[in-house]
N, C-alpha and C. Protein backbone atom coordinates (compact mmCIF):
# COMPACT_ATOMS: atom_id res chain seq x y z
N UNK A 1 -64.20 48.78 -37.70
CA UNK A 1 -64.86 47.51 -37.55
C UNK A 1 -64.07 46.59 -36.63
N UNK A 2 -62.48 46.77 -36.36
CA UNK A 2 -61.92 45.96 -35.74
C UNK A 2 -62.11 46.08 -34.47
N UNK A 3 -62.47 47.77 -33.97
CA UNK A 3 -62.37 47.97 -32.97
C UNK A 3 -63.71 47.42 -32.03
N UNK A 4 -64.89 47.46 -33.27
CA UNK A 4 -66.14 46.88 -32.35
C UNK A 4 -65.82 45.68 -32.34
N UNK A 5 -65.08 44.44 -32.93
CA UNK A 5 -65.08 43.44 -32.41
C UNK A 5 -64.26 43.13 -31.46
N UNK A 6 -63.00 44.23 -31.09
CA UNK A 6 -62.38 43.93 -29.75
C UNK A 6 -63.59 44.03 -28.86
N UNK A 7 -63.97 45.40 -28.74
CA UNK A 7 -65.14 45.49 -27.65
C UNK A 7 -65.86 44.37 -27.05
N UNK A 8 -66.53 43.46 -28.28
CA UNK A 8 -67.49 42.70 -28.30
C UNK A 8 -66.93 41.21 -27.75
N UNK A 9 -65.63 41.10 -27.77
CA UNK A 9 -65.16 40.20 -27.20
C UNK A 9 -64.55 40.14 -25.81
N UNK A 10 -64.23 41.69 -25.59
CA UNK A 10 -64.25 41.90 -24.33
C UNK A 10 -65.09 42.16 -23.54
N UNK A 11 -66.39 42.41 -23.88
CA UNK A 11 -67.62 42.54 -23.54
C UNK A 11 -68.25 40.70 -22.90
N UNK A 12 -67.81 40.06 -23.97
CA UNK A 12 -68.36 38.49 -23.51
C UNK A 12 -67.54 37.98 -22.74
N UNK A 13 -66.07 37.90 -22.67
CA UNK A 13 -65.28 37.61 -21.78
C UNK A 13 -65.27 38.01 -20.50
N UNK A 14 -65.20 38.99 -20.67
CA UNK A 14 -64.59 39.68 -19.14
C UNK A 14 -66.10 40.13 -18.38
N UNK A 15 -67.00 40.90 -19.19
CA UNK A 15 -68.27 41.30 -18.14
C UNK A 15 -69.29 39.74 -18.05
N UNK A 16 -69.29 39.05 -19.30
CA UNK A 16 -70.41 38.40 -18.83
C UNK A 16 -70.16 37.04 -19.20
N UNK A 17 -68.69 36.96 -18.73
CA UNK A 17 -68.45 35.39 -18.34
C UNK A 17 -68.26 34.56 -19.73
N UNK A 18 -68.82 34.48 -21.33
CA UNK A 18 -68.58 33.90 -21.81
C UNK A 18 -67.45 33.27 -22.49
N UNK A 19 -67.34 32.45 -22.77
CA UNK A 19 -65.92 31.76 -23.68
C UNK A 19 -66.33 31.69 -25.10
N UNK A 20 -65.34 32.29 -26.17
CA UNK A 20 -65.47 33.09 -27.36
C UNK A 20 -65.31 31.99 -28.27
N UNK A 21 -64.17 31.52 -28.36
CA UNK A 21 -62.77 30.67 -29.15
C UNK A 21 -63.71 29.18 -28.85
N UNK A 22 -63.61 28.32 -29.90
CA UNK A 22 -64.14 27.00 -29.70
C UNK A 22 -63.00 26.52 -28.65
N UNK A 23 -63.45 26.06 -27.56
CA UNK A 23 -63.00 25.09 -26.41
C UNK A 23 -63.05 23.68 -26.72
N UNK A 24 -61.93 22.76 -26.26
CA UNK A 24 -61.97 21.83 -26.47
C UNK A 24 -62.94 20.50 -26.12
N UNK A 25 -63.96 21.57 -25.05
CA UNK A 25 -65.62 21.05 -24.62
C UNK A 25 -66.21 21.51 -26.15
N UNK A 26 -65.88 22.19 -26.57
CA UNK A 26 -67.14 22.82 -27.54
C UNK A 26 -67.06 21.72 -28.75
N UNK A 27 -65.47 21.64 -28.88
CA UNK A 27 -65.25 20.93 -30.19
C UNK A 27 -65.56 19.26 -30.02
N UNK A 28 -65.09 18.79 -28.49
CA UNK A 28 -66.07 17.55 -28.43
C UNK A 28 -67.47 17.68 -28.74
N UNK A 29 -68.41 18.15 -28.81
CA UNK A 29 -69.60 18.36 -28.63
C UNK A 29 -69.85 18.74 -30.45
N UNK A 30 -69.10 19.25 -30.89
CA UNK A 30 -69.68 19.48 -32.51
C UNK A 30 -69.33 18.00 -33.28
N UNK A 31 -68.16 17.49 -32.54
CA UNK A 31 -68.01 15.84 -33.55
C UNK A 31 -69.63 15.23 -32.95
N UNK A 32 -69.55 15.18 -32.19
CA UNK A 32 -71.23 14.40 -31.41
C UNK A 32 -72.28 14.93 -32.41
N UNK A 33 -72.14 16.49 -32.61
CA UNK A 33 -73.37 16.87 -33.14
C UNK A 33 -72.72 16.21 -34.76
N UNK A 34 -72.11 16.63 -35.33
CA UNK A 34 -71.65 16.04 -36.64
C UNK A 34 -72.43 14.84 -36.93
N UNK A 35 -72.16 13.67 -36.35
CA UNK A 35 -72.18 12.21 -35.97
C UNK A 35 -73.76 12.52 -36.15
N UNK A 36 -74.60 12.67 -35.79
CA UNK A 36 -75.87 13.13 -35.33
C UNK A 36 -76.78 13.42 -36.06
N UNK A 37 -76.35 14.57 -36.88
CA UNK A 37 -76.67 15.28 -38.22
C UNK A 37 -76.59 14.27 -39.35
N UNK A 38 -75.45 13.25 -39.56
CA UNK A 38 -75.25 12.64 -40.66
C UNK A 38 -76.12 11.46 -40.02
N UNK A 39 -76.48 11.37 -39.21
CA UNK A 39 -77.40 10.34 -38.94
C UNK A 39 -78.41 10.21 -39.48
N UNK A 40 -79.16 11.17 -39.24
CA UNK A 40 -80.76 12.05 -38.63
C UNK A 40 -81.04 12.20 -40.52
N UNK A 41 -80.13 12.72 -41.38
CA UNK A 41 -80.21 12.61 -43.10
C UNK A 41 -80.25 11.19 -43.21
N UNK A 42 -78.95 10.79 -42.87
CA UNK A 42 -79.02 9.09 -43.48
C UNK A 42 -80.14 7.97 -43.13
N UNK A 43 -80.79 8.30 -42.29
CA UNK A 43 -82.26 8.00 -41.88
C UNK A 43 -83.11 8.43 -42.30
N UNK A 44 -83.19 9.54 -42.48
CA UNK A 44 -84.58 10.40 -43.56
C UNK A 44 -84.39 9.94 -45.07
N UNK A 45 -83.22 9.37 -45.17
CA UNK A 45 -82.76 9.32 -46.90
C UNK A 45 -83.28 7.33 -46.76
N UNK A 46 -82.91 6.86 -45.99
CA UNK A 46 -83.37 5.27 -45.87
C UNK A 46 -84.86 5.81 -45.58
N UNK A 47 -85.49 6.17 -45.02
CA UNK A 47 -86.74 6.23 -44.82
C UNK A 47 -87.26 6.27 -45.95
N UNK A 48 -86.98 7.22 -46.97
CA UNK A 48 -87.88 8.12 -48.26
C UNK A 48 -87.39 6.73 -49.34
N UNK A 49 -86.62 5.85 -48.65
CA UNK A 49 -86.08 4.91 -50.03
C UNK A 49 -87.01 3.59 -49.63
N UNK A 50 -87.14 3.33 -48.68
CA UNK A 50 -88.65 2.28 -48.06
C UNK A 50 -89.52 2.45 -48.59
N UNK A 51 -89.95 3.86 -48.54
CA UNK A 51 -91.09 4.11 -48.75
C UNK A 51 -91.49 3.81 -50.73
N UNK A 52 -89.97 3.85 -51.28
CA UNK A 52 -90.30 3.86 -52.55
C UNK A 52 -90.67 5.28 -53.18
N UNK A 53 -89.81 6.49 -52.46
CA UNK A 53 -90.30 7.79 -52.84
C UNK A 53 -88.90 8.42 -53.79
N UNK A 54 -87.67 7.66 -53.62
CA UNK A 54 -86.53 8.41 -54.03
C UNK A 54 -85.64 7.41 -54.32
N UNK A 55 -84.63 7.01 -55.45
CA UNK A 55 -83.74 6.30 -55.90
C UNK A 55 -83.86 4.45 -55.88
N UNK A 56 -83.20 3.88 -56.27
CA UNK A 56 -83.23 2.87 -56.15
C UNK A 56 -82.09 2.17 -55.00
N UNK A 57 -81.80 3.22 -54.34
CA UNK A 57 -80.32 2.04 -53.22
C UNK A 57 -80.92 1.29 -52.45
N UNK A 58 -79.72 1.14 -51.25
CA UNK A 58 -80.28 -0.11 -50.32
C UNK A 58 -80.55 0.60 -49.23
N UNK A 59 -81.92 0.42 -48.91
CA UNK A 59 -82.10 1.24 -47.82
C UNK A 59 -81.99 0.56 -46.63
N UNK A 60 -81.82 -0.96 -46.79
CA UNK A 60 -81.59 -1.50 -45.37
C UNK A 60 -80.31 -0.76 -44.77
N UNK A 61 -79.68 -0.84 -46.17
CA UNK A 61 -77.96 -0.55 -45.26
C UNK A 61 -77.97 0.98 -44.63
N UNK A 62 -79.02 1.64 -45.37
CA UNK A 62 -78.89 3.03 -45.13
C UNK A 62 -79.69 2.88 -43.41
N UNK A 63 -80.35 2.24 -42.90
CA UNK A 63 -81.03 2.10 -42.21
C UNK A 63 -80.38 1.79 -41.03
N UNK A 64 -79.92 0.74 -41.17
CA UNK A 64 -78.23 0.20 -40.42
C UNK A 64 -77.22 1.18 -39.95
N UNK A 65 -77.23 2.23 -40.79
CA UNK A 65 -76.12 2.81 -40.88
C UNK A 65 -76.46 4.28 -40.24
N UNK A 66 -77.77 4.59 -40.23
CA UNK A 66 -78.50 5.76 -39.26
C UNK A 66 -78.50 5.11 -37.79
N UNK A 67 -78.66 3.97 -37.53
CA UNK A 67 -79.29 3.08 -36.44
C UNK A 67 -77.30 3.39 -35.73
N UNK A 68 -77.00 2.82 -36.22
CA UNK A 68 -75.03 2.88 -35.95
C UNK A 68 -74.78 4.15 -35.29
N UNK A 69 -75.04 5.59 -36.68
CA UNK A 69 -74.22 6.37 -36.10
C UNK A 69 -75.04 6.97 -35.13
N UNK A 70 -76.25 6.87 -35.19
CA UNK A 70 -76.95 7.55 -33.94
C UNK A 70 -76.52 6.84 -33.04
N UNK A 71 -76.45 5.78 -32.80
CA UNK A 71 -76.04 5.22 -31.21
C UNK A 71 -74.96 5.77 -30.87
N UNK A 72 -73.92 5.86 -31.81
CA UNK A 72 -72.16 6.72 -31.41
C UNK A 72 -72.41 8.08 -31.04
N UNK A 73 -73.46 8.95 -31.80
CA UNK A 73 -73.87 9.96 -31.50
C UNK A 73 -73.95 10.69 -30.18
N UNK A 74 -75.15 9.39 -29.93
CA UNK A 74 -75.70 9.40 -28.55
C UNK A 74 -74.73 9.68 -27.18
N UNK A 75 -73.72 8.30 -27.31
CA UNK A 75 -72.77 7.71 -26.38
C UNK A 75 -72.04 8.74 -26.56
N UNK A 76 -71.29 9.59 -27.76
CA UNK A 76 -70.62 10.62 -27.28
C UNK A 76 -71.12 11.37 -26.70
N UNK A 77 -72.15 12.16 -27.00
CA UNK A 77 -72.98 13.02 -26.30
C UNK A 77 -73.00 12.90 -24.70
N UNK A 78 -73.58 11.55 -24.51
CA UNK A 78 -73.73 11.41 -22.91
C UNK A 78 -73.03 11.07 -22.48
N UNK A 79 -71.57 10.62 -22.83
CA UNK A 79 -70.27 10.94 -22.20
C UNK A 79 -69.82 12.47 -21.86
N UNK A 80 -69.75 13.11 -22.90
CA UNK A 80 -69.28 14.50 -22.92
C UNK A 80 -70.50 14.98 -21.75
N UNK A 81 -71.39 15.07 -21.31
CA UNK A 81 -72.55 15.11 -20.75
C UNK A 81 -71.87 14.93 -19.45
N UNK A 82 -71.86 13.53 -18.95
CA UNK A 82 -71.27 13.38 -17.82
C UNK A 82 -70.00 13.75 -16.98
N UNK A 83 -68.88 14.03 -18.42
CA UNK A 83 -67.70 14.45 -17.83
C UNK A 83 -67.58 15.87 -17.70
N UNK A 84 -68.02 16.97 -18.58
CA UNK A 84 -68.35 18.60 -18.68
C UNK A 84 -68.74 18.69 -16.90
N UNK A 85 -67.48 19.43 -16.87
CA UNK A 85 -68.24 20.32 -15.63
C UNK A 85 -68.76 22.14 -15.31
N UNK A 86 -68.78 22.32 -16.51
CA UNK A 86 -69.04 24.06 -16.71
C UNK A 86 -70.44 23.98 -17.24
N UNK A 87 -70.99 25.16 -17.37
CA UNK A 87 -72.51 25.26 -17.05
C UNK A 87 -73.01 26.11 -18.60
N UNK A 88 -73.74 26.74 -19.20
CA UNK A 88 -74.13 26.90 -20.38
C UNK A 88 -73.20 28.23 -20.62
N UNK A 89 -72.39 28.35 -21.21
CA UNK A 89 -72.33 29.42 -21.89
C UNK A 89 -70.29 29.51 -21.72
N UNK A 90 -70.23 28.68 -21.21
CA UNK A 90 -68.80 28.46 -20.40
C UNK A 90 -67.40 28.29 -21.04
N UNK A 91 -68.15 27.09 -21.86
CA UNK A 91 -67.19 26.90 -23.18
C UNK A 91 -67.04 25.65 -22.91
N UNK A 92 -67.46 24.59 -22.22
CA UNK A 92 -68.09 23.45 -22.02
C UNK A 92 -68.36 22.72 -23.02
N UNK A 93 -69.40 23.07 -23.47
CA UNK A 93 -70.14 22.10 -24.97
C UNK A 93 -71.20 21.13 -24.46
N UNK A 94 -72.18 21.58 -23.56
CA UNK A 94 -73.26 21.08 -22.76
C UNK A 94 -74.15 21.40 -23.53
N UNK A 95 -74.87 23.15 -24.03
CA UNK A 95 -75.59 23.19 -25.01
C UNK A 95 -75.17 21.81 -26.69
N UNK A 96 -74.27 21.85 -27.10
CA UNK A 96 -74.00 21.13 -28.22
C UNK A 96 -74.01 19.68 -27.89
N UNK A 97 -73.88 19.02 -26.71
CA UNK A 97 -73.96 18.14 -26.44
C UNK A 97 -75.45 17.07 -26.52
N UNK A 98 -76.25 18.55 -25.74
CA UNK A 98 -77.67 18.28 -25.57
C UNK A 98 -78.53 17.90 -26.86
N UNK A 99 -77.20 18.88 -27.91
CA UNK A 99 -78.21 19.57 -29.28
C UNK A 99 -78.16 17.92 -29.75
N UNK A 100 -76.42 17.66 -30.00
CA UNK A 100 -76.18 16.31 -30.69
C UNK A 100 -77.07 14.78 -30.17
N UNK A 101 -77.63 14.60 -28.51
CA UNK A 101 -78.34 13.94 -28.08
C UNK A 101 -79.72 13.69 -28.85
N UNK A 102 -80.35 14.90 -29.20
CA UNK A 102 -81.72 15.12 -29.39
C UNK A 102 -81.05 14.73 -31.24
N UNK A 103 -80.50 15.27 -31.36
CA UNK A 103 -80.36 14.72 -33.24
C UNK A 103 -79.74 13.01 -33.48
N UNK A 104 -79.19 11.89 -32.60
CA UNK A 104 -78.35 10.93 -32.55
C UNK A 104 -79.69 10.36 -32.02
N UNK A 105 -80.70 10.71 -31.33
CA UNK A 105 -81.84 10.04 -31.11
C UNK A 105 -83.22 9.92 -32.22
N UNK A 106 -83.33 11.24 -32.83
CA UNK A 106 -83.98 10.82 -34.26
C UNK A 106 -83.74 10.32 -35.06
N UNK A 107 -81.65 10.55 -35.31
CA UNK A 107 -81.45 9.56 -36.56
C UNK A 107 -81.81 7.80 -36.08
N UNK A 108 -81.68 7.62 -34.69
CA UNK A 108 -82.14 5.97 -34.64
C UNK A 108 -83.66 5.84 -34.93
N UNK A 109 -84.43 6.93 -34.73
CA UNK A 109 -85.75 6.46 -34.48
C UNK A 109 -85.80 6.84 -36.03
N UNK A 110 -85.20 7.44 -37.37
CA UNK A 110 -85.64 7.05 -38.39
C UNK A 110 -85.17 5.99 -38.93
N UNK A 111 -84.33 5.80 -38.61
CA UNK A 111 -83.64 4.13 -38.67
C UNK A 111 -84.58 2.99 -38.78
N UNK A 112 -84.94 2.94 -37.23
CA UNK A 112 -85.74 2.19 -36.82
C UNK A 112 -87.13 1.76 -38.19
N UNK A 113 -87.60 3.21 -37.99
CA UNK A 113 -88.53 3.51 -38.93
C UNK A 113 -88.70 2.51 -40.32
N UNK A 114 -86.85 3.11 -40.55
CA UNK A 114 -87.50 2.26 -42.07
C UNK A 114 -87.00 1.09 -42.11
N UNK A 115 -86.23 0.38 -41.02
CA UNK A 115 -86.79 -0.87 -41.00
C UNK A 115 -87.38 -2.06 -41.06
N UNK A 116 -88.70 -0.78 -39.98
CA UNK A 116 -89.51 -1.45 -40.02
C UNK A 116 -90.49 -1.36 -41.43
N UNK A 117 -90.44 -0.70 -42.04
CA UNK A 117 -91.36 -0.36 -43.07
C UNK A 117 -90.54 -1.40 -44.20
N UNK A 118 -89.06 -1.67 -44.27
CA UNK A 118 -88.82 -2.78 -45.13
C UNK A 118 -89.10 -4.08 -44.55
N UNK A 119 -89.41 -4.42 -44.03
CA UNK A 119 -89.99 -5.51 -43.17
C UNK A 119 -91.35 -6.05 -43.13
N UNK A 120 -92.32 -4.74 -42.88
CA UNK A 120 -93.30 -4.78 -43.16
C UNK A 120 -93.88 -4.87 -44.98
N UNK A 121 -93.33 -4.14 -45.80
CA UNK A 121 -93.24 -4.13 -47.26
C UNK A 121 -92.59 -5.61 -48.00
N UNK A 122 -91.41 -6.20 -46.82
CA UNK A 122 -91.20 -7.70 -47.83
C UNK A 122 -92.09 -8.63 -47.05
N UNK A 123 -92.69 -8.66 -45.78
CA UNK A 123 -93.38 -9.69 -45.17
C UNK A 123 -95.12 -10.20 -46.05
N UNK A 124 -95.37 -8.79 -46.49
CA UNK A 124 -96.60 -8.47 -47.33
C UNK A 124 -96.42 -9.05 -48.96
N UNK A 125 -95.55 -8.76 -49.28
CA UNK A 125 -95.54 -8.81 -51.08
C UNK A 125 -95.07 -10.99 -51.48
């Protein structure tokens, strides 16, 4: 078994260019995605608490607090974005970068979301 994974790493390295070992592009790019992920929940979790579907917390703050880390999300992302100069598969962190962009942008837009839905819910009652 050891020996197919030498192969397999010499196989990605050496014939077809890839970088194996998390790179210090890669590992910028997983804090971004991290950041992103805990967003994209902490927004779905303020959302479902607006709505009056799950617990009693504060969903403004939770709302606030998706709206926050998605923006850091973001800004890491499209930093790491701009400064990466290696191309997909490189060891860069352009794929993970992209990934963390697209997740640091839903957690604001569920943010946003429930917001607005506490807003709309105290302007009404």
């Amino acid at each position: 078994m050891e020996k197919w994974n030498e192969i397999l790493i010499d196989l990605y390295t050496t014939h077809l260019g890839f970088a194996v070992d998390v790179t210090a592009g890669r590992a910028r790019a997983l804090v971004a995605v991290a950041v992103g992920l805990i967003s994209l929940v902490i927004g779905g979790l303020a959302l479902a608490r607006s709505a009056g579907r799950i617990g009693t917390g504060n969903a403004r703050a939770g709302a606030l607090l998706a709206l926050v880390l998605g923006l850091i999300g973001v800004v890491l992302s499209v930093v790491h974005l701009g400064t990466s100069t290696g191309g997909f598969g490189t060891g860069s962190g352009r794929a993970g970068a992209i990934v963390a962009l697209v997740l640091g942008l839903i957690g604001i837009n569920l943010g946003g979301l429930a917001l607005a839905r506490l807003r709309r819910s105290r302007s009404t009652a």
